[in-house]
N, C-alpha and C. Protein backbone atom coordinates (compact mmCIF):
# COMPACT_ATOMS: atom_id res chain seq x y z
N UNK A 1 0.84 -1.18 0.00
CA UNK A 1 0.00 0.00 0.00
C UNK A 1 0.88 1.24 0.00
N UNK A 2 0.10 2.34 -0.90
CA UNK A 2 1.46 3.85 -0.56
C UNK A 2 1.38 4.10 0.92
N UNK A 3 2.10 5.02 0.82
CA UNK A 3 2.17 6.13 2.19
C UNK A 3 0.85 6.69 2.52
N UNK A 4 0.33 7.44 1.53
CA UNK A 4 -0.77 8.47 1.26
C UNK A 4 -2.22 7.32 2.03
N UNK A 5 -2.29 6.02 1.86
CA UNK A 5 -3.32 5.61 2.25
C UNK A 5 -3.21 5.05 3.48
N UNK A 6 -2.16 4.72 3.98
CA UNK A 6 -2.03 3.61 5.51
C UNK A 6 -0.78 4.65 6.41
N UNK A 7 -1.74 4.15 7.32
CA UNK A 7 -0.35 5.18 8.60
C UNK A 7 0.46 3.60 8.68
N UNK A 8 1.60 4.18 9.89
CA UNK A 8 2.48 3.47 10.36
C UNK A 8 2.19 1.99 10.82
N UNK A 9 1.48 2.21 11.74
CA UNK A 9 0.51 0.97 12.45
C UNK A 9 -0.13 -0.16 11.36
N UNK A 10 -0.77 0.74 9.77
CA UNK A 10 -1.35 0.02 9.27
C UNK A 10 -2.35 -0.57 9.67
N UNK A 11 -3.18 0.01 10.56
CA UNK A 11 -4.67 -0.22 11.12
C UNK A 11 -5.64 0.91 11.23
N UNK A 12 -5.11 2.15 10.96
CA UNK A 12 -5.64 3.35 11.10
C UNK A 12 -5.52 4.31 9.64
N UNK A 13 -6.72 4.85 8.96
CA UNK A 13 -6.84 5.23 7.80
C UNK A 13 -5.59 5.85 7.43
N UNK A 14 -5.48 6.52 6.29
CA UNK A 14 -4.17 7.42 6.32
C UNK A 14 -5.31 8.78 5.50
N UNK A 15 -4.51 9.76 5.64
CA UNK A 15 -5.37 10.97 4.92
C UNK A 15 -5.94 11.08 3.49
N UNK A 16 -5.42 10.65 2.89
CA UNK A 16 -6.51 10.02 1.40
C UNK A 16 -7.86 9.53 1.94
N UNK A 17 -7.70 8.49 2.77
CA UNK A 17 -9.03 7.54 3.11
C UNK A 17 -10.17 8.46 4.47
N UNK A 18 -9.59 9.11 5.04
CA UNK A 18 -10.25 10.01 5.81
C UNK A 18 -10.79 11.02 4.82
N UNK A 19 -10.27 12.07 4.03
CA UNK A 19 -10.75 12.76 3.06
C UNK A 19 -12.22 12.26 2.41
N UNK A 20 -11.85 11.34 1.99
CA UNK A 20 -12.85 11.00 0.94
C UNK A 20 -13.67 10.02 1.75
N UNK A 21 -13.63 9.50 2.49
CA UNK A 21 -14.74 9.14 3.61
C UNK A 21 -15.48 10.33 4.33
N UNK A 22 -14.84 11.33 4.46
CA UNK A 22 -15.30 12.45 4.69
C UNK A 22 -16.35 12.87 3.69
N UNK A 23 -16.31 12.99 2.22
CA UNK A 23 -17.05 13.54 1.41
C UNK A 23 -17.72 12.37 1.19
N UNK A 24 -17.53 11.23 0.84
CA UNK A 24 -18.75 10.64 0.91
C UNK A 24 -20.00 10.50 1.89
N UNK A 25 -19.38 10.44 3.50
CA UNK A 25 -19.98 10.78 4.72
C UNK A 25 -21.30 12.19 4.43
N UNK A 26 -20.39 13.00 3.64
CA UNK A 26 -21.47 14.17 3.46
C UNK A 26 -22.60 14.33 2.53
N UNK A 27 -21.90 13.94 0.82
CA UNK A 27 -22.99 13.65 0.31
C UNK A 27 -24.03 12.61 0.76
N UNK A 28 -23.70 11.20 1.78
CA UNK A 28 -24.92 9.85 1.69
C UNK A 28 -25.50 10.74 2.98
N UNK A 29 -25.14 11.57 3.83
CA UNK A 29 -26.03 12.14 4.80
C UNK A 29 -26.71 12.66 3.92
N UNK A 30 -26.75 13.91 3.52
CA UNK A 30 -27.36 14.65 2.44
C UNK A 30 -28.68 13.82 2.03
N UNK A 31 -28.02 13.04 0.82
CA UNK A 31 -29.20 12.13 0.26
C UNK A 31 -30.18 11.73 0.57
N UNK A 32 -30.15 11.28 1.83
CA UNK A 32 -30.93 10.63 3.11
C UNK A 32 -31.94 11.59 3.84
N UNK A 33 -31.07 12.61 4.08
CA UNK A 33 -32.21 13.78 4.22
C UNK A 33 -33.37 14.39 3.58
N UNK A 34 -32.23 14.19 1.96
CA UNK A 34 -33.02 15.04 1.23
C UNK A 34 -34.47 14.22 0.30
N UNK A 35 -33.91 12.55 0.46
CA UNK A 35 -34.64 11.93 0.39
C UNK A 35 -36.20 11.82 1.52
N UNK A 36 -35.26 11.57 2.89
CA UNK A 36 -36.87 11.77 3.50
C UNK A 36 -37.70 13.15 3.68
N UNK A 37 -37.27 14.11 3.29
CA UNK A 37 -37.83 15.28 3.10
C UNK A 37 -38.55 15.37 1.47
N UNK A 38 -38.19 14.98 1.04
CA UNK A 38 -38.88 14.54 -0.39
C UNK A 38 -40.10 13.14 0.05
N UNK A 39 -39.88 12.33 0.62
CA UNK A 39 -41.00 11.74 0.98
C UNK A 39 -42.01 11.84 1.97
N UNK A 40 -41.49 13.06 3.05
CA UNK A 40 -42.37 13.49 3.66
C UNK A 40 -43.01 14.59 3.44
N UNK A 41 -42.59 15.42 2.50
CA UNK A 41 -43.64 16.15 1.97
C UNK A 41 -43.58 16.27 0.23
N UNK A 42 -43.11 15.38 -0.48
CA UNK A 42 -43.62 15.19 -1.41
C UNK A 42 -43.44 16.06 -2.66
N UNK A 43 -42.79 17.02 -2.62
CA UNK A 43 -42.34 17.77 -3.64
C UNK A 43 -41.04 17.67 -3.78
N UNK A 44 -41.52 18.17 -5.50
CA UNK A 44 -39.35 17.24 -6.12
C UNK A 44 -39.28 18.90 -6.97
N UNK A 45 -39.78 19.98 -6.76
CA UNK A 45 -39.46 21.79 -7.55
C UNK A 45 -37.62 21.46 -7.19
N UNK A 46 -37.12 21.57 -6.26
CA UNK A 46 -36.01 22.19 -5.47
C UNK A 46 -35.10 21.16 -5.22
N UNK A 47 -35.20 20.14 -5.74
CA UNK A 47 -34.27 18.51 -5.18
C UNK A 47 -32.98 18.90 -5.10
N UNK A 48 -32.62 19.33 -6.94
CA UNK A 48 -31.07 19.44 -6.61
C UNK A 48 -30.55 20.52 -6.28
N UNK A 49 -31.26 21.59 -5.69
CA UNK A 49 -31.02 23.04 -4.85
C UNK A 49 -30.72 22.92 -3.39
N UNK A 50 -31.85 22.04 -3.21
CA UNK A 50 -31.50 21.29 -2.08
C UNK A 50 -30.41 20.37 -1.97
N UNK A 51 -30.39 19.55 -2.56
CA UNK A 51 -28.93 18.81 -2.53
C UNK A 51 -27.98 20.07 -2.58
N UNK A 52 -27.66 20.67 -3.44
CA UNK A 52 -26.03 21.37 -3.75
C UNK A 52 -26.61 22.02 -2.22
N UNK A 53 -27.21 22.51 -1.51
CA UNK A 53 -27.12 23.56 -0.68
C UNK A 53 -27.16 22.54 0.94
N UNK A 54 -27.86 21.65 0.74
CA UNK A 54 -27.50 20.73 1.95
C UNK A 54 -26.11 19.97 2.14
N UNK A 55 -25.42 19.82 0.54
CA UNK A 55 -24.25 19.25 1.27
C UNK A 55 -22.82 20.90 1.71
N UNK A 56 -22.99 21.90 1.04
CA UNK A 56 -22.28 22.71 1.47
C UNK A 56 -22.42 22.87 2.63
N UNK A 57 -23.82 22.93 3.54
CA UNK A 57 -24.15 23.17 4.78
C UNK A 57 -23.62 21.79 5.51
N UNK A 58 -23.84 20.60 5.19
CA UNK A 58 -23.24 19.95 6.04
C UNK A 58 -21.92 19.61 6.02
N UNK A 59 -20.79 19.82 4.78
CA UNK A 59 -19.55 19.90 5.16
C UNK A 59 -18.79 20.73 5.90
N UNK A 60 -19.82 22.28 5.99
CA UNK A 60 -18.78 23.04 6.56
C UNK A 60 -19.10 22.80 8.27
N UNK A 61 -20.83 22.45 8.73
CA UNK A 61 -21.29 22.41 9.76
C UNK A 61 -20.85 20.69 10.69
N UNK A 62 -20.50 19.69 9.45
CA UNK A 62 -20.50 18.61 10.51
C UNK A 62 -18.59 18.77 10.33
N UNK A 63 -17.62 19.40 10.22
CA UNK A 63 -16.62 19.01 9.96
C UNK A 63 -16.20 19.08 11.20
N UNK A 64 -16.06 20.20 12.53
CA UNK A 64 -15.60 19.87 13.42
C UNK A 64 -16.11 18.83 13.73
N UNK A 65 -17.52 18.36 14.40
CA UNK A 65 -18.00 16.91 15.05
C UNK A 65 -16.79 15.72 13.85
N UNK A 66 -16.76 15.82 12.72
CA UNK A 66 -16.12 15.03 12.45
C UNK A 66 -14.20 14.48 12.78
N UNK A 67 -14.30 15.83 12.91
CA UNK A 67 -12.68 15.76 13.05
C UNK A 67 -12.78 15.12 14.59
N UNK A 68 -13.17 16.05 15.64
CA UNK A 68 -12.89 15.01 16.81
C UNK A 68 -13.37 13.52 16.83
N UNK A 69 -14.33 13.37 16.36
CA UNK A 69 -14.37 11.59 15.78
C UNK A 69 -13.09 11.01 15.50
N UNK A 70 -12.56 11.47 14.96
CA UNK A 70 -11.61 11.09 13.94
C UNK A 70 -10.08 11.04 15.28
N UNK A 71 -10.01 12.07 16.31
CA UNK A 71 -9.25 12.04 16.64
C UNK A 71 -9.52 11.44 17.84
N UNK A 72 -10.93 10.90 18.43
CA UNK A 72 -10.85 10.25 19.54
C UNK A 72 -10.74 9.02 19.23
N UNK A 73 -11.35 8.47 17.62
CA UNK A 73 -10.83 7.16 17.23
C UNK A 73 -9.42 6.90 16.86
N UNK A 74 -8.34 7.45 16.68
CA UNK A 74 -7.33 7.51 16.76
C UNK A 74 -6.97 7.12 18.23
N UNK A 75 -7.05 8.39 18.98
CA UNK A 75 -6.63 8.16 20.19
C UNK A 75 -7.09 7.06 21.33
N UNK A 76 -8.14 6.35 21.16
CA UNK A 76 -8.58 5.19 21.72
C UNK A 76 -9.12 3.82 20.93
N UNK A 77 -8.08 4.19 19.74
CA UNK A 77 -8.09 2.72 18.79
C UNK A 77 -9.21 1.90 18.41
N UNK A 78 -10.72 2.84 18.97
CA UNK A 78 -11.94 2.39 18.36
C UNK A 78 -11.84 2.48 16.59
N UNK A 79 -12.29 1.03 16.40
CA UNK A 79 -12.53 1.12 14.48
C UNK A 79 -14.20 0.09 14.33
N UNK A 80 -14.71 0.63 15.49
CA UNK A 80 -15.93 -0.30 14.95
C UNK A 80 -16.85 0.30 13.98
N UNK A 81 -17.91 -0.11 13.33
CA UNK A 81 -18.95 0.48 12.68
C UNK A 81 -19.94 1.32 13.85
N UNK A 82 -20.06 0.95 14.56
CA UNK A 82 -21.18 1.11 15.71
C UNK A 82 -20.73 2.49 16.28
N UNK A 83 -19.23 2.55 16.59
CA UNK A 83 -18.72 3.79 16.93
C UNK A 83 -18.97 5.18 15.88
N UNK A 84 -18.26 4.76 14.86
CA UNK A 84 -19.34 5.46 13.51
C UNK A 84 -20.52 5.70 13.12
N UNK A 85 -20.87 5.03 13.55
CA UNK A 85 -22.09 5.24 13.00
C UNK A 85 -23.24 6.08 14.28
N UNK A 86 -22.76 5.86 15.25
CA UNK A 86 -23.29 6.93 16.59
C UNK A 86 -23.03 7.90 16.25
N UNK A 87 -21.36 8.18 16.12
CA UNK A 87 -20.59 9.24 16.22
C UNK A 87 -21.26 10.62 14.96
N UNK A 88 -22.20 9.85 13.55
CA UNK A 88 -22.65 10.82 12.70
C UNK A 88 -23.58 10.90 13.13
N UNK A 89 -24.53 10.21 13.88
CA UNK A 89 -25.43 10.76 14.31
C UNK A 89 -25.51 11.72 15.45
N UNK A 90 -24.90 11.74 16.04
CA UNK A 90 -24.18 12.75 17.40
C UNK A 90 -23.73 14.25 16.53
N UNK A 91 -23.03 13.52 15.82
CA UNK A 91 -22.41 14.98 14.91
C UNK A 91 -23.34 15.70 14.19
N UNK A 92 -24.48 14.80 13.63
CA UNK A 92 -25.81 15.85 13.32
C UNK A 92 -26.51 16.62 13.88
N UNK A 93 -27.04 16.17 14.88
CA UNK A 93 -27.51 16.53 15.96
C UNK A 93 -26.83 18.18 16.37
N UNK A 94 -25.90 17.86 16.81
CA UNK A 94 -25.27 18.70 17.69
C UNK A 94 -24.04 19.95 16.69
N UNK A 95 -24.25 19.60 14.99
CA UNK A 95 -24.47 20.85 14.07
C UNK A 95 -25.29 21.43 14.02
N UNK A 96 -26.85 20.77 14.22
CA UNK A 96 -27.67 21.93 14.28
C UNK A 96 -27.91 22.57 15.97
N UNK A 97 -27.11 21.86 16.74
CA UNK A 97 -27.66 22.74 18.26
C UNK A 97 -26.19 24.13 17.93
N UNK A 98 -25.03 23.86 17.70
CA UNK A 98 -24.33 24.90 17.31
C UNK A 98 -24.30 25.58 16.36
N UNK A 99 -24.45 25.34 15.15
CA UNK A 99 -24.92 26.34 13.88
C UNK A 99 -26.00 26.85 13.47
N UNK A 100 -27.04 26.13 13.58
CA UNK A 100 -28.60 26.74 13.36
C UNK A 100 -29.92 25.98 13.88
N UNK A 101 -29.96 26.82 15.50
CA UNK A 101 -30.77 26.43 16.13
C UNK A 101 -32.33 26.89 15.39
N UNK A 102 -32.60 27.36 14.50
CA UNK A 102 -33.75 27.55 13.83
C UNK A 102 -34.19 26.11 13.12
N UNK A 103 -32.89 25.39 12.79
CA UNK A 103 -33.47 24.48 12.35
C UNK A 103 -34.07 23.31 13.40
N UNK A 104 -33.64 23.22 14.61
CA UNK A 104 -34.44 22.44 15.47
C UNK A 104 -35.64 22.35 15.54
N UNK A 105 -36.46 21.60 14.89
CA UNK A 105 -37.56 21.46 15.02
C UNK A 105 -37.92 19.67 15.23
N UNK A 106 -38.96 19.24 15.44
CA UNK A 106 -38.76 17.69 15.91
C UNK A 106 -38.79 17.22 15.03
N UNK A 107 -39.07 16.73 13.89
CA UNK A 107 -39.10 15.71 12.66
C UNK A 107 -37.68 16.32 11.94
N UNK A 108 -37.36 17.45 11.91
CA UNK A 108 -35.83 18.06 10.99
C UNK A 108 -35.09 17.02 11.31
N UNK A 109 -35.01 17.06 13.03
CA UNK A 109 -34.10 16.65 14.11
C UNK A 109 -33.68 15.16 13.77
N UNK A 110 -34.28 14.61 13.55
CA UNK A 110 -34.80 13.29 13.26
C UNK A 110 -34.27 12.66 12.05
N UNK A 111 -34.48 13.68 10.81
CA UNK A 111 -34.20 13.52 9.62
C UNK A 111 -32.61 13.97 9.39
N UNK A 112 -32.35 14.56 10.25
CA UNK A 112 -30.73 14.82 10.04
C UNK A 112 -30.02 13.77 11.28
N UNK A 113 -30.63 13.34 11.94
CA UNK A 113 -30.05 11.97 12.82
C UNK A 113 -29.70 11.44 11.61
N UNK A 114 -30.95 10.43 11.31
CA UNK A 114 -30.71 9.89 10.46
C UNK A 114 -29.82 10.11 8.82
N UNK A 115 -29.44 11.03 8.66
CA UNK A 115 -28.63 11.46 7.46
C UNK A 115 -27.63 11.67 8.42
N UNK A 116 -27.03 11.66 9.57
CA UNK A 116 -25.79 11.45 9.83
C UNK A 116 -25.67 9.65 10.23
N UNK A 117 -26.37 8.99 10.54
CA UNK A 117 -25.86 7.73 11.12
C UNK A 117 -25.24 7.13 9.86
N UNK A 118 -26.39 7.63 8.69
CA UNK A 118 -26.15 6.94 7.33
C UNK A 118 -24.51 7.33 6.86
N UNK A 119 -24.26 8.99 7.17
CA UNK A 119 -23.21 9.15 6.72
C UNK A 119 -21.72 8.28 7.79
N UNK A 120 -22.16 8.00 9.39
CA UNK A 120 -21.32 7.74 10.23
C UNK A 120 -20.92 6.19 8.91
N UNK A 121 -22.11 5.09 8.94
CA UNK A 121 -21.72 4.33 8.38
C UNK A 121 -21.08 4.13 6.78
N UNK A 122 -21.26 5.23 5.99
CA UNK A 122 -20.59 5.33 4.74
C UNK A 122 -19.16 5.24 4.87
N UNK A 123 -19.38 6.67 5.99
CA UNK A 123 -17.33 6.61 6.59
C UNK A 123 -16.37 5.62 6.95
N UNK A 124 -17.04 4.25 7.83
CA UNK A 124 -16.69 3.74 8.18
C UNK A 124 -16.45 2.09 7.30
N UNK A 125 -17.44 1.88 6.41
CA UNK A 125 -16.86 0.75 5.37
C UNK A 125 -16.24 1.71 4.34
N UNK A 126 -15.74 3.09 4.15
CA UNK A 126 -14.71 3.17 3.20
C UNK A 126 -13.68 3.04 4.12
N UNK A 127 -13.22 4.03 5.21
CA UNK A 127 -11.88 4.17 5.53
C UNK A 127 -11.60 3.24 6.81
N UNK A 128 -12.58 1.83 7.46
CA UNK A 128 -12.19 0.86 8.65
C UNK A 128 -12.32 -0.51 7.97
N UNK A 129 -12.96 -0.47 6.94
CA UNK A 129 -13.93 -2.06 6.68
C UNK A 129 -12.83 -2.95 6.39
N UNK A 130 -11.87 -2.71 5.91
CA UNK A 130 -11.20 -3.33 5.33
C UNK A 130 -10.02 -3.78 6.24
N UNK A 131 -10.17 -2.61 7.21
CA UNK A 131 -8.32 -2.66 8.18
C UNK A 131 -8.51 -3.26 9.02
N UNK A 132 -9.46 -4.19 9.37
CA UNK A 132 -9.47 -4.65 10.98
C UNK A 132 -8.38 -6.29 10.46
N UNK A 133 -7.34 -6.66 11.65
CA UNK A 133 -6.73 -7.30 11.28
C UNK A 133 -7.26 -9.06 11.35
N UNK A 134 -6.70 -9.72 11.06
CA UNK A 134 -7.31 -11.20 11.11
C UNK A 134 -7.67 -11.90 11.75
N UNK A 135 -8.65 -12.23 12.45
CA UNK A 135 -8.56 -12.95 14.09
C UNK A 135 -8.29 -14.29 13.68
């Protein structure tokens, strides 16, 4: 494997695989949202306005929650899915209690849980699925 994809250890992503687990993390949240907001109320005028404008909002809003993810799984050698997949839902959540408490409302709340768990788990079969070692 290069440099660019595996740290030292070789159990922990390297920055290529964090990156782009990152952006995928953002667009499959996105989708998910923008999907159940399209099925809960049913209009498709604004889909991909909504898309381009939900994932700018959630890369710039979930990136801290993501980074400390990133560095408490580092620092306590968690690589499960389960940890991930909390961890985007936590990080949704708690973008909209710090960036835009207007959007708190109870079903939003809900719908961006869920578009982060989806994204916790996107993150985690690109940049863990593969590294856990052989038992």
């Amino acid at each position: 494997m290069s440099v660019a994809t595996t740290s030292a250890s070789g159990t922990q992503p390297g920055f290529l695989l964090i990156g782009g687990g990152y952006i995928a993390a953002v667009l499959t949240a996105t989708l998910v949202v923008i999907a159940i907001l399209w099925f809960h109320a049913g209009t498709d005028e604004f889909l991909f306005q909504l898309f381009i404008m939900g994932c700018a909002y959630t890369f710039v809003c979930a990136l801290p929650g993501f980074i400390a993810t990133v560095v408490i799984a580092r620092l306590l050698a968690l690589r499960t899915w389960i940890f991930f997949t909390l961890a985007g839902g936590l990080d949704g959540m708690l973008s909209l209690v710090f960036f835009d408490r207007s959007l708190l409302r109870d079903t939003f709340v809900v719908f961006v849980v869920a578009g982060g768990l989806a994204g916790g788990l996107i993150y985690w079969l690109i940049a863990y699925r593969r590294r856990h070692p052989a038992a």
